[in-house]
Protein backbone atom coordinates (compact mmCIF):
# COMPACT_ATOMS: atom_id res chain seq x y z
CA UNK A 1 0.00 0.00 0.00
CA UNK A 2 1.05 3.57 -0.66
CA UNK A 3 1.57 5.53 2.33
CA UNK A 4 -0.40 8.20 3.95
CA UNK A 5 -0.04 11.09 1.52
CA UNK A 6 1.65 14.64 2.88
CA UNK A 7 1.46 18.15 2.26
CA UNK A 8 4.86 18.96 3.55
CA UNK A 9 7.60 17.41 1.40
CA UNK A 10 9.99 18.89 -0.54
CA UNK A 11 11.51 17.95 -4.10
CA UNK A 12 15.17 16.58 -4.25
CA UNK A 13 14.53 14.59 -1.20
CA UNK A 14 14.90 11.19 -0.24
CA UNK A 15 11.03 11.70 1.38
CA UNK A 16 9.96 12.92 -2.34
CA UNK A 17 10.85 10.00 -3.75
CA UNK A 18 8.69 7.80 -1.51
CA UNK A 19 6.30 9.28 -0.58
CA UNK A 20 2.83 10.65 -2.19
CA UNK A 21 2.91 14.48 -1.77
CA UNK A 22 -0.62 16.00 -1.90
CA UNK A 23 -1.57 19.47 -0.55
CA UNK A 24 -5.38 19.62 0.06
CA UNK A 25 -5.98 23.05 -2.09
CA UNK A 26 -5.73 21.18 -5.16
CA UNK A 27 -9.52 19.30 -3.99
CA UNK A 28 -11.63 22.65 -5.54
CA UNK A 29 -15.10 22.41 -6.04
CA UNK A 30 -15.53 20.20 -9.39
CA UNK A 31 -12.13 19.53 -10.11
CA UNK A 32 -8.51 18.89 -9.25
CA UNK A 33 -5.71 21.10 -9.81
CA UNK A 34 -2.40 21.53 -8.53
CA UNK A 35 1.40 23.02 -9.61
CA UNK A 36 2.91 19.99 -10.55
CA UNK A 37 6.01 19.12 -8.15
CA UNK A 38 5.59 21.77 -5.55
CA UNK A 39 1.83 20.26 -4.81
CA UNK A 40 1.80 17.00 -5.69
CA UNK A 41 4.24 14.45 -7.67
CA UNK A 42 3.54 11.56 -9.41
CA UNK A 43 3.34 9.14 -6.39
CA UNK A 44 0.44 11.93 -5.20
CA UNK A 45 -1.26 11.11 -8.57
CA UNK A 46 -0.86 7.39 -7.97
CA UNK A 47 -2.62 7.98 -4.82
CA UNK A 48 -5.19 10.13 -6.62
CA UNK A 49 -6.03 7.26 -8.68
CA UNK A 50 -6.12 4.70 -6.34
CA UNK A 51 -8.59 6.86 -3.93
CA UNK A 52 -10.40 8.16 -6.96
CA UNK A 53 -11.00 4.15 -8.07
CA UNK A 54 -12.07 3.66 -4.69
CA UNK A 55 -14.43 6.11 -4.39
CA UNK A 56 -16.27 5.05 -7.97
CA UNK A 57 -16.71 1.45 -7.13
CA UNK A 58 -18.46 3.19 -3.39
CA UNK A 59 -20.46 4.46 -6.08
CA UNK A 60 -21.36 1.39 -8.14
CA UNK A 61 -18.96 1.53 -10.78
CA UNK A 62 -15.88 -0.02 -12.07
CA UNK A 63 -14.98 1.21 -15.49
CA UNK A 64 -13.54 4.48 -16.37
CA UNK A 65 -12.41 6.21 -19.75
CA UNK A 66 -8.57 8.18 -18.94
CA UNK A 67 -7.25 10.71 -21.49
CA UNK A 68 -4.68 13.25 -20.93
CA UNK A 69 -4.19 16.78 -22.79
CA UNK A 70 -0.75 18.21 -24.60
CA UNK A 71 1.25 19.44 -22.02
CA UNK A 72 4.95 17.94 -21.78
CA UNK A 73 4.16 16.30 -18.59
CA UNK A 74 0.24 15.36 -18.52
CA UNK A 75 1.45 11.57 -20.40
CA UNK A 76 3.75 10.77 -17.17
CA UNK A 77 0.76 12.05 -14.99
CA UNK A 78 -2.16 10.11 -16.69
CA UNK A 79 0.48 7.08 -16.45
CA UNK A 80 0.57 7.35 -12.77
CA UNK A 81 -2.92 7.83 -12.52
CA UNK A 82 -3.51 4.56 -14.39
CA UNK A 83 -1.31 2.73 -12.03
CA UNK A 84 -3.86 3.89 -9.30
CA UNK A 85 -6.95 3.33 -11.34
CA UNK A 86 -5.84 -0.11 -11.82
CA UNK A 87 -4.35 -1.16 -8.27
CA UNK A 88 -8.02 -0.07 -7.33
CA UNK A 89 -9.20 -2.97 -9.38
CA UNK A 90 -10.90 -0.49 -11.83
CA UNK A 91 -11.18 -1.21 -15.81
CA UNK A 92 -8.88 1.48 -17.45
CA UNK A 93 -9.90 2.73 -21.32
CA UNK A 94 -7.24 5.15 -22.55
CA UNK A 95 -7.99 7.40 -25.38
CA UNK A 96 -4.79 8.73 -25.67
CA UNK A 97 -4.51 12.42 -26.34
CA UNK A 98 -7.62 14.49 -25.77
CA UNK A 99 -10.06 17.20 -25.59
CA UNK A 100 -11.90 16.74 -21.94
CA UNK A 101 -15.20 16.68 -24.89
CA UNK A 102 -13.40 13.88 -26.38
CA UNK A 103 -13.39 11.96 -23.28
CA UNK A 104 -16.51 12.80 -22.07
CA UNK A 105 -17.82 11.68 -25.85
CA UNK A 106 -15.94 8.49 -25.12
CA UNK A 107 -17.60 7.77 -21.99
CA UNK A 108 -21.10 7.74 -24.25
CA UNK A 109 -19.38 5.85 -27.52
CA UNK A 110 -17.43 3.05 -25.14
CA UNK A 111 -20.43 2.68 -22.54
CA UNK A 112 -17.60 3.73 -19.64
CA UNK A 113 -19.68 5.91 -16.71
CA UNK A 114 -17.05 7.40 -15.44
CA UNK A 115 -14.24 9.49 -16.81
CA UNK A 116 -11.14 10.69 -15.49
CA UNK A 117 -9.37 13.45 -18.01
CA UNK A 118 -5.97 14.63 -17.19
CA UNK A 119 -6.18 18.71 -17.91
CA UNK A 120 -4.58 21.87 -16.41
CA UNK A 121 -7.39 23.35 -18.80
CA UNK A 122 -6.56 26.85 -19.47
CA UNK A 123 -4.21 26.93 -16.44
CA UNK A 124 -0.32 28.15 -17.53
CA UNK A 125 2.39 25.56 -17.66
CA UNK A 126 3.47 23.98 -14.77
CA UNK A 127 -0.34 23.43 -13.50
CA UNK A 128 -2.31 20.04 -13.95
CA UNK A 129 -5.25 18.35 -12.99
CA UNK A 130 -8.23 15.66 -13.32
CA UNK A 131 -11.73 16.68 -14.37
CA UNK A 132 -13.75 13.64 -13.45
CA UNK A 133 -17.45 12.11 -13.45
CA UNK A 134 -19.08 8.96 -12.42
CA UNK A 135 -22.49 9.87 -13.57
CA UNK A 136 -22.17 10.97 -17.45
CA UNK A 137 -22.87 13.72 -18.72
CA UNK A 138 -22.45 15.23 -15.30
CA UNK A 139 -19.15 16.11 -13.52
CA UNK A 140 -18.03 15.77 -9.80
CA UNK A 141 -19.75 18.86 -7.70
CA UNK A 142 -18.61 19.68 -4.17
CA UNK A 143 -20.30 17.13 -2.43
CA UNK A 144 -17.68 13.92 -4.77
CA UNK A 145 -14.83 16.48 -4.65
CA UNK A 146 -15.01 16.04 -0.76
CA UNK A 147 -15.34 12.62 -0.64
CA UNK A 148 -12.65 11.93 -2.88
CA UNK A 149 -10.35 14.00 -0.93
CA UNK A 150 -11.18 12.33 2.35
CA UNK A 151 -10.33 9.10 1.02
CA UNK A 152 -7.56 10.22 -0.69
CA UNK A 153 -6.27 12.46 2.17
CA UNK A 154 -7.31 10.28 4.78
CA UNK A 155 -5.10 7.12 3.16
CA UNK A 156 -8.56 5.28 2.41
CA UNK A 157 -7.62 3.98 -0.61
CA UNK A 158 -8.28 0.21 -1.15
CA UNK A 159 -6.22 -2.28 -3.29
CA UNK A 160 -8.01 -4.35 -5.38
CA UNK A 161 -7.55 -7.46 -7.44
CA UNK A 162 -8.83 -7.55 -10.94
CA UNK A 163 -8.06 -4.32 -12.73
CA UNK A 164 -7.58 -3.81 -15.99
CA UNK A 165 -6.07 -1.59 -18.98
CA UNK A 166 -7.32 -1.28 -23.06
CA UNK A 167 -6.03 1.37 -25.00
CA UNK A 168 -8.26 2.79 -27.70
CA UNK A 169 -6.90 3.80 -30.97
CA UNK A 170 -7.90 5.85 -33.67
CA UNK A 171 -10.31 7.71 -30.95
CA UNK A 172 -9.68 11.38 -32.46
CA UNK A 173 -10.94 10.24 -35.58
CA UNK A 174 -14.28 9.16 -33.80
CA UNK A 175 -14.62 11.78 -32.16
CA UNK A 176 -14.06 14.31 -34.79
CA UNK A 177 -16.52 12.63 -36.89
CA UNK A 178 -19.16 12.68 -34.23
CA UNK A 179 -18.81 16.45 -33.30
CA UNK A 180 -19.06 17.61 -36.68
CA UNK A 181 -21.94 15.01 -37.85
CA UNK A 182 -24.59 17.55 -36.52
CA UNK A 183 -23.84 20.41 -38.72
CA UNK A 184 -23.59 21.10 -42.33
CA UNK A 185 -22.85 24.88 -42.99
CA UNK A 186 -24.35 25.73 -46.56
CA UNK A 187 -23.61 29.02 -46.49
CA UNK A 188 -19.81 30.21 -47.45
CA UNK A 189 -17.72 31.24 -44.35
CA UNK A 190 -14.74 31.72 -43.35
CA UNK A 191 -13.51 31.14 -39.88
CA UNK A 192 -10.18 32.01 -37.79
CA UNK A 193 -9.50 28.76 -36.22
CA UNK A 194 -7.45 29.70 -32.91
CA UNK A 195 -5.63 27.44 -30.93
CA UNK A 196 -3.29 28.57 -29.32
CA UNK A 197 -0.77 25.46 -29.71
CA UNK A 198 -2.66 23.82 -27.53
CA UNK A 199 -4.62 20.07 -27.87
CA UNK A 200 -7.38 21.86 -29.86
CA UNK A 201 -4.84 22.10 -32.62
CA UNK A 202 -5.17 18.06 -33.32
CA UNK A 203 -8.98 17.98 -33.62
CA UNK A 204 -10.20 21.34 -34.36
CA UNK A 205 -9.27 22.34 -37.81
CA UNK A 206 -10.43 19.45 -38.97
CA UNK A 207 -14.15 19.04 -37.35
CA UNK A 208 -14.58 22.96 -38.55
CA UNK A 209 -13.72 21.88 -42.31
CA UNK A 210 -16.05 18.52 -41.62
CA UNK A 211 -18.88 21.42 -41.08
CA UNK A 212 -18.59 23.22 -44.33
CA UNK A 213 -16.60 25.75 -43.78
CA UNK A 214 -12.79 27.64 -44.98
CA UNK A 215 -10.32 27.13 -42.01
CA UNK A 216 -7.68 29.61 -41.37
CA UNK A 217 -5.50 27.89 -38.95
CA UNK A 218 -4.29 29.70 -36.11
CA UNK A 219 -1.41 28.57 -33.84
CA UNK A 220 -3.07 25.27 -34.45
CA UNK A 221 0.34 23.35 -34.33
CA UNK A 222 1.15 21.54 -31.09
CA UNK A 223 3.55 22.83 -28.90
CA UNK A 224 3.24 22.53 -25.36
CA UNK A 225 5.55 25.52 -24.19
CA UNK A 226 2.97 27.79 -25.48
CA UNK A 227 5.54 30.34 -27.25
CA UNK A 228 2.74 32.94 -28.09
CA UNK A 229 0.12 33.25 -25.59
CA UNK A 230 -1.36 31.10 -22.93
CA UNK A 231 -4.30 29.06 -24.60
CA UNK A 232 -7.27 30.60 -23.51
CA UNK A 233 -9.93 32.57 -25.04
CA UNK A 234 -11.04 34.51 -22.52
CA UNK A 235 -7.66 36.70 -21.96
CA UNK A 236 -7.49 39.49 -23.96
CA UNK A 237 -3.94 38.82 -25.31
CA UNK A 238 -5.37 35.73 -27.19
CA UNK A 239 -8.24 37.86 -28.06
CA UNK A 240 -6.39 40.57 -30.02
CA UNK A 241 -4.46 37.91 -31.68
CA UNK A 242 -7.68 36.51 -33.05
CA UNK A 243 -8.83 40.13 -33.92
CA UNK A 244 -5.65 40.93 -35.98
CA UNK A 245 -6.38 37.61 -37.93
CA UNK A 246 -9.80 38.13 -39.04
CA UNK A 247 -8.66 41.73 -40.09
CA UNK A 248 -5.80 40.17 -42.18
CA UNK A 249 -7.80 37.82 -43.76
CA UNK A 250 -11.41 39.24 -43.98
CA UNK A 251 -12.72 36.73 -42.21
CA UNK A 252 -16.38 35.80 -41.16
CA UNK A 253 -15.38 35.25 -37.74
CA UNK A 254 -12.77 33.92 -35.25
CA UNK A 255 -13.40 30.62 -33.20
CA UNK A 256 -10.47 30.13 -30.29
CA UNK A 257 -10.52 27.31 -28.25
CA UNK A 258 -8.65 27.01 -25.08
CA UNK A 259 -5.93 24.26 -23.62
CA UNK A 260 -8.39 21.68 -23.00
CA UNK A 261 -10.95 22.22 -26.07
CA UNK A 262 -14.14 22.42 -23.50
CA UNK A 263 -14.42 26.51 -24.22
CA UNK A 264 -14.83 28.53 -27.38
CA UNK A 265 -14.05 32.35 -27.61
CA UNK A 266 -15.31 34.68 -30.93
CA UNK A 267 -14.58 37.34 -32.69
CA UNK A 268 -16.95 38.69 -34.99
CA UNK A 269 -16.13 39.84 -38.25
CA UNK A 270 -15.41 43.59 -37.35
CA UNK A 271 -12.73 42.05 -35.66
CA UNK A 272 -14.39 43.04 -32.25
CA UNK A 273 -14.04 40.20 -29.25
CA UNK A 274 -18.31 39.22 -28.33
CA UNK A 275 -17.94 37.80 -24.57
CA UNK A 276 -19.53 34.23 -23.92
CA UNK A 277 -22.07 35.60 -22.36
CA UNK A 278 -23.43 38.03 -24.99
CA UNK A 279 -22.93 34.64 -27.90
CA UNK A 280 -24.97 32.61 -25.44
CA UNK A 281 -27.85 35.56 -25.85
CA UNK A 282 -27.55 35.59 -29.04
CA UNK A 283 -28.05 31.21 -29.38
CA UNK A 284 -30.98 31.82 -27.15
CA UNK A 285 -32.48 34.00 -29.16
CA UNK A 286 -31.59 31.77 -32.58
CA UNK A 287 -32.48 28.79 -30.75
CA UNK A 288 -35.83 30.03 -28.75
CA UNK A 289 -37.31 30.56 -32.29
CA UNK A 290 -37.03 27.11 -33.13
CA UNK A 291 -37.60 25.44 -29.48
CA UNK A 292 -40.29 27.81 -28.17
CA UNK A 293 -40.78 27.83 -24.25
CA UNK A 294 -37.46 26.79 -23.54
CA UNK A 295 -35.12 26.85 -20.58
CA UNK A 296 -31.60 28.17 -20.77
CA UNK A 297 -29.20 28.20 -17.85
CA UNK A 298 -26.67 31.23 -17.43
CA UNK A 299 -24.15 31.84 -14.63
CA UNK A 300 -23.87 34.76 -11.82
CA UNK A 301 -21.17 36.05 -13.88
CA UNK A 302 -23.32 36.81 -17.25
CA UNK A 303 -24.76 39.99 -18.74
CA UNK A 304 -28.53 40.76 -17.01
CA UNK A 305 -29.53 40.97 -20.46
CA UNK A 306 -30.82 37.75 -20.27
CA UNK A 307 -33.49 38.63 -17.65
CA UNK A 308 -35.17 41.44 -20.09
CA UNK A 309 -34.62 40.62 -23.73
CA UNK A 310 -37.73 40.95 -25.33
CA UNK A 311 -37.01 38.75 -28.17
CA UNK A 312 -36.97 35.83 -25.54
CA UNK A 313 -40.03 36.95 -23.68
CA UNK A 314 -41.89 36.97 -27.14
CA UNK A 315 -40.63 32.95 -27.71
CA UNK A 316 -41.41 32.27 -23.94
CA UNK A 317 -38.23 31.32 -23.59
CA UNK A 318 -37.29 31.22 -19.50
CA UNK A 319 -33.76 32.42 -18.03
CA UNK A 320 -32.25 30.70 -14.51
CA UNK A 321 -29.25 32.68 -13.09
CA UNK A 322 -27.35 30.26 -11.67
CA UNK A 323 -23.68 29.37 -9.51
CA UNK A 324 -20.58 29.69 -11.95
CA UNK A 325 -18.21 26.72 -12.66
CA UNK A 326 -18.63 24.27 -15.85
CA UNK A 327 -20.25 21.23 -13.53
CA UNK A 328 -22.13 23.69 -11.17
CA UNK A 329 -24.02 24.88 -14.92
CA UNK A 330 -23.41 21.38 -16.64
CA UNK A 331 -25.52 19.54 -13.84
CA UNK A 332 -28.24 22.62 -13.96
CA UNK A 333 -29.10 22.39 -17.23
CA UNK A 334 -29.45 18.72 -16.91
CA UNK A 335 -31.73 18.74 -13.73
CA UNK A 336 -34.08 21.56 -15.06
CA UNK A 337 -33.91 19.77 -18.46
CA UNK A 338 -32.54 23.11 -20.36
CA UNK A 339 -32.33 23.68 -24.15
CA UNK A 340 -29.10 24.80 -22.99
CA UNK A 341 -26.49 26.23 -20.80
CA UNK A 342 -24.06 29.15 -20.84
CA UNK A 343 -21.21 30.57 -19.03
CA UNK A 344 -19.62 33.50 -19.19
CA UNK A 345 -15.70 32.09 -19.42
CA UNK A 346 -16.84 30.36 -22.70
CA UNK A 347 -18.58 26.81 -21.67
CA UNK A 348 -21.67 25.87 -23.69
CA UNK A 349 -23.76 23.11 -22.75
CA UNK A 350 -26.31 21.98 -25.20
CA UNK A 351 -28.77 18.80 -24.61
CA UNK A 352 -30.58 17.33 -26.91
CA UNK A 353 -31.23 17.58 -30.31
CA UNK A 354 -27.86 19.99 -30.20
CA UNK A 355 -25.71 18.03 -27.87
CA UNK A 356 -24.97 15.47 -25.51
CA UNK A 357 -25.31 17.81 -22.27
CA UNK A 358 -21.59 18.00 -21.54
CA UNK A 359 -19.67 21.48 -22.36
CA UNK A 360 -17.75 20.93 -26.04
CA UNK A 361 -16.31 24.17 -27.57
CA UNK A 362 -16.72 22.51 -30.96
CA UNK A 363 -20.16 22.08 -30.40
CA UNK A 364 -20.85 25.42 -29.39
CA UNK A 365 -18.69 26.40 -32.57
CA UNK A 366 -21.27 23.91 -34.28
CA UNK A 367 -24.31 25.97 -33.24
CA UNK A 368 -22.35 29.47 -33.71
CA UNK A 369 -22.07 28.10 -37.68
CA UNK A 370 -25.55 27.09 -37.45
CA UNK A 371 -26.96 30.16 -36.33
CA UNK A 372 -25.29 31.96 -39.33
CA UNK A 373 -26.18 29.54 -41.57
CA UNK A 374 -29.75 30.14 -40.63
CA UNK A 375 -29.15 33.97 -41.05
CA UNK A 376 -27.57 34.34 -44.28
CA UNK A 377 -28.22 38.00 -44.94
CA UNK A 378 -26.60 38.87 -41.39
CA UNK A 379 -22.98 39.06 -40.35
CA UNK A 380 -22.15 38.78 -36.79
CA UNK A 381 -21.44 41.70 -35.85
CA UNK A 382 -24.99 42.39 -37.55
CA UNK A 383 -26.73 39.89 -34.97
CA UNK A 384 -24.37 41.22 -31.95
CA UNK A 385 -25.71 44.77 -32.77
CA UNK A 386 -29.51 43.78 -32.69
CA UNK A 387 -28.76 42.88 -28.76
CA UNK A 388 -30.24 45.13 -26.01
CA UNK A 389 -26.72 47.26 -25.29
CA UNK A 390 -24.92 46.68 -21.97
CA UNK A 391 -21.43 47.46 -21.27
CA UNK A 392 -19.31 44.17 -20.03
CA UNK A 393 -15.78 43.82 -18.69
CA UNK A 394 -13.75 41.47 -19.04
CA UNK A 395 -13.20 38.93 -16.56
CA UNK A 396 -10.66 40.26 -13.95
CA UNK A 397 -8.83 38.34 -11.34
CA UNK A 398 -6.70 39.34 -8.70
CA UNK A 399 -4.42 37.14 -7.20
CA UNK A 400 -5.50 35.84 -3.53
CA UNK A 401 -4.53 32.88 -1.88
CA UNK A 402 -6.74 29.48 -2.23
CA UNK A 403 -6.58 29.39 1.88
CA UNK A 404 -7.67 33.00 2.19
CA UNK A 405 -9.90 33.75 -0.71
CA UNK A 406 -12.93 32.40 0.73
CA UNK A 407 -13.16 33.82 3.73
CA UNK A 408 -12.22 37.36 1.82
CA UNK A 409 -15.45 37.01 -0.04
CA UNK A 410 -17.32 36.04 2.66
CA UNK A 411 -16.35 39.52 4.28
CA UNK A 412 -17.44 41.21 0.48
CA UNK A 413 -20.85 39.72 0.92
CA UNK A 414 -21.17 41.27 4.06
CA UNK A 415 -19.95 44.08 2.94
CA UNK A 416 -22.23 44.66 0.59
CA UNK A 417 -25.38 43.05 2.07
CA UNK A 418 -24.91 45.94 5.00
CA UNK A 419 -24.78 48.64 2.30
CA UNK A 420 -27.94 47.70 0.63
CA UNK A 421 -29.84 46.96 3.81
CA UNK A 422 -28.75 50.42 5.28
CA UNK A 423 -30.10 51.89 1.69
CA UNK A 424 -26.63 52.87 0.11
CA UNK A 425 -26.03 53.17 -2.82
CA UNK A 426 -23.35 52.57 -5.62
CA UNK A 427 -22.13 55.61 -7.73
CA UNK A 428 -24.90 57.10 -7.21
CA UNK A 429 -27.43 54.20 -7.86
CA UNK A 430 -29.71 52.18 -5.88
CA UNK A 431 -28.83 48.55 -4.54
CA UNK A 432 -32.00 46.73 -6.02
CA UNK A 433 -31.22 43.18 -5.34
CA UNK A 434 -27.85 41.38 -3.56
CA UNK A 435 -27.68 37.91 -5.14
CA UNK A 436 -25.42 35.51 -3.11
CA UNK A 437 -25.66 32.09 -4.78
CA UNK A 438 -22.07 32.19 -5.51
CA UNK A 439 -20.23 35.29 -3.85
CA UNK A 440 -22.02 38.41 -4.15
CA UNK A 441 -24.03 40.02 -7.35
CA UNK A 442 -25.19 43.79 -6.63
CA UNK A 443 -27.36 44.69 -9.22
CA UNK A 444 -28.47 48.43 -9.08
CA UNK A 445 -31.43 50.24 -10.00
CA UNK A 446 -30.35 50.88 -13.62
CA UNK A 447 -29.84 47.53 -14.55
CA UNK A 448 -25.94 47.55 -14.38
CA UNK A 449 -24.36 44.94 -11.34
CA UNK A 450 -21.08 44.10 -10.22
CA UNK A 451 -19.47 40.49 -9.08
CA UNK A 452 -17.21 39.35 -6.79
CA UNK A 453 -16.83 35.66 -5.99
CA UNK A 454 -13.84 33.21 -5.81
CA UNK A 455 -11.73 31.50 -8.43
CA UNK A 456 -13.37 27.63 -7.95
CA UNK A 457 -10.03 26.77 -10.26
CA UNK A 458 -7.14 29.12 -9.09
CA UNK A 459 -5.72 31.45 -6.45
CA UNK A 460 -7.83 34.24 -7.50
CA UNK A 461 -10.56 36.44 -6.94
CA UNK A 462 -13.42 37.11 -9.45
CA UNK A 463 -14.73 40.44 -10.86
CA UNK A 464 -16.82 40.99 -13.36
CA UNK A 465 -18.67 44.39 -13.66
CA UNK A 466 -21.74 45.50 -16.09
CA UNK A 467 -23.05 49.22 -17.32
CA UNK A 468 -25.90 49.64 -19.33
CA UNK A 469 -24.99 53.27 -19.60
CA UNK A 470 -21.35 53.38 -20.77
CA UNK A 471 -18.43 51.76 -21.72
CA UNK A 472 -16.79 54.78 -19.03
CA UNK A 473 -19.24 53.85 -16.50
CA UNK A 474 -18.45 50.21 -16.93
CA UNK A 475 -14.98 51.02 -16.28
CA UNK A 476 -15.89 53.59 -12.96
CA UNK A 477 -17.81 50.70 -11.53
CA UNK A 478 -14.49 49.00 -11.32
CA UNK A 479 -12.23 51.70 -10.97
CA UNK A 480 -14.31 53.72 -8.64
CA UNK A 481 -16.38 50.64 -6.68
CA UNK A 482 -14.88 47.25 -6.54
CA UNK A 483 -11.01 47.73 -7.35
CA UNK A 484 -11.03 50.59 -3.88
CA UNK A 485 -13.63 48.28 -2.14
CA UNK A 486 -11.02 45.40 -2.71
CA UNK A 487 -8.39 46.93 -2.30
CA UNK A 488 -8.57 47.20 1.79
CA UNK A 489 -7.75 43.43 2.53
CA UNK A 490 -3.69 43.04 2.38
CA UNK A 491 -4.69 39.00 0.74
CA UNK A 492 -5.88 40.93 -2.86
CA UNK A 493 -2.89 40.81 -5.15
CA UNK A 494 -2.12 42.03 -8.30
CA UNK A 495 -4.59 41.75 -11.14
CA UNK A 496 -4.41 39.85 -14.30
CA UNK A 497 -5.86 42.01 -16.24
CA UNK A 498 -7.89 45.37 -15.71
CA UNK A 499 -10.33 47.64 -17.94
């Protein structure tokens, strides 16, 4: 048996080397993720697997897909995790290198419950992690991640006879095939495919041309140092990049995909980023046309617009804000029985007839196409301009520690709950409603709000901030209210990015 994992060893030890190192901030809410060798090393991953095999057969279950994504480590870590998987008498399926949509397809196309994808997502180097399920399409919520870490924690992992390991060739193939089956683009476009030389790169390019449309590849060869920005569509350097492109080429639009291929960013054909949020009003208003009545799920950090758009009154279409995080949305959408869900870093999660529940950035690039396709005398920019107008920021983090940033919102809520029930206001504006599913939304009289939660991923705070006056009032709600506001606990770093 492995021993008792620690939080408290150090690399280039004799300890190391024996030992599984494991700190207990790398449990988050609906995932895993830790700096690989100063948080855990690979006998910590080992013991990862061996609890996290444990834990699925508690639940009923014994076999498990495993795929890892293209980082120059994440093949040594999916290796160890095996090893794990397998002591625990679990049966192993490796798909090799893959989107976490890939294996989350796979878990569907191999009949395999649970899945167990190795990912650092849109994390920089040196991060990785497991997204994981037992229950598809749904992934772990609080409630698994805390079990898992007792047992793994704890030392509760149990050895077990019978495991087993199949590797699955050809699987990209499969799943590009699958993804792209759905949608057949008859009008002529022509799309910035942006990668960011991340795992997207293998399978992207491709599925987009499968759809019917001209692919301009973008930093769509592999390389897992990253050399020009960090694979992620919601940071603005990646953004611009994918601007400049569609400029260069007069392109219909730009399609980005981040590390792990589970979140699409656009750029419309002015060459003007459209956030997540503002995409996923547009699809509800596309898609509410065709599916009247429907549901859609959005998350805390999304554009009110959803709440008053008249074009989704008119289709009956209802709106349910909800906590933010891909399985916190993903398992929403399922329970209420959604048309869909959307999240404002860029997840889409489509049931059926559009998709399989799960959040796939090609499939949301799928029904992006579509939605074109079914508007040929509109560009996008065209359909982003019919929108209500609200002013959104960009997502803005600054840096605060995983131990501490809890208990700093927790003081923000307060904070804030005080000012509305003494009747204060916000530049000038009324507090009309303090929404505390998942850290604090103020939204004021006007109709603009400001967030401020914690990163359920990273050691980071959460702001995102909405006018519907001005893009300058946008900006003062940051500048003038939550930046200051923030700015009086000594835990708030630097930012990684600001308006």
């Amino acid at each position: 048996m492995l021993p008792v994992p620690r939080a408290d060893l150090v690399p280039n030890t004799f300890e190391y080397e024996i030992t599984p190192l494991v700190k207990a901030t790398g449990f988050r809410e609906y995932d895993a993720r830790w700096l690989f060798g100063a948080e855990i090393n690979l006998l910590g991953i080992e013991a990862l697997g061996l609890g996290l095999g444990t834990y699925i057969q508690e639940l009923g279950q014994t076999k498990i897909v495993v795929g890892h994504d293209y980082r120059s480590y994440s093949l040594s870590i999916k290796q160890a995790l095996i090893v794990g998987l397998v002591a625990a008498g679990c049966e192993v399926v490796d798909i090799g290198l893959a989107l976490s949509p890939t294996a989350y397809f796979a878990q569907f196309a191999l009949d395999a419950p649970c899945v167990a994808m190795v990912t650092a997502s849109h994390n920089e180097n040196g991060w990785t992690g497991v997204k994981m399920g037992a229950q598809r399409p749904l992934t772990f919520g609080p409630i698994e991640m805390g079990r898992l870490k007792e047992i793994v924690l704890g030392g509760q992992g149990l050895a077990k006879a019978g495991g087993s390991l199949t590797h699955v060739s050809g699987f990209q193939e499969t799943f590009i095939a699958d993804v792209s089956s759905r949608t057949k683009i008859k009008r002529p476009l022509k799309v910035v495919c942006a990668c960011g030389n991340g795992t997207a790169g293998a399978f992207a390019p491709q599925a987009l041309r499968n759809m019917g449309v001209e692919v301009i590849e973008m930093d769509c060869d592999l390389d897992w140092n990253f050399p020009r920005y960090n694979p992620n569509p919601e940071d603005h350097e990646m953004l611009m990049e994918m601007a400049k492109a569609v400029r260069e080429h007069g392109a219909d639009l730009a399609l980005g995909f981040d590390g792990d291929g589970d979140r699409c960013g656009v750029v419309d054909n002015t060459g003007e980023e459209i956030f997540a949020d503002k995409i996923g009003l547009m699809l509800a208003r596309d898609l509410s046309e065709l599916h009247k009545d429907a549901t859609f799920v959005v998350d805390v950090k999304s554009t009110g617009l959803f709440a008053t758009d008249p074009v989704l009154k008119a289709n009956g279409a209802k709106t349910i804000y909800w906590k933010t995080g891909h399985s916190y949305i993903k398992r929403k959408t399922a329970e209420l029985g959604a048309l869909a869900g959307f999240e404002k870093s860029g997840h889409f999660f489509f049931n059926d007839p559009i998709g399989r529940g799960y959040d796939c950035g090609l499939t949301a690039a799928a029904a992006i196409l579509a939605m074109l396709d079914r508007n040929p005398g509109k560009k996008l920019s065209e359909l982003k301009d019919a929108l209500p107008i609200a002013y959104t920021s960009l997502t803005m983090s600054p840096h605060c520690a995983d131990e501490e940033k809890y208990g700093v919102v927790d003081d923000v809520v307060a904070e804030y709950e005080a000012l509305a029930k003494g009747g204060g206001t916000i530049l000038g504006r009324k507090i009309v409603e303090v929404i505390t599913v998942n850290g604090v939304r103020v939204a004021l009289e006007d109709g603009s709000w400001v967030l401020v939660r914690a990163s359920s991923n990273k050691p980071e705070i959460v702001v995102v901030v909405e006018s519907t006056r001005s893009e300058d009032d946008m900006r003062a709600l940051f500048r003038e209210e939550v930046k200051p506001r923030l700015a009086k606990w000594s835990q708030i770093g630097a930012y990684n990015q600001e308006v």
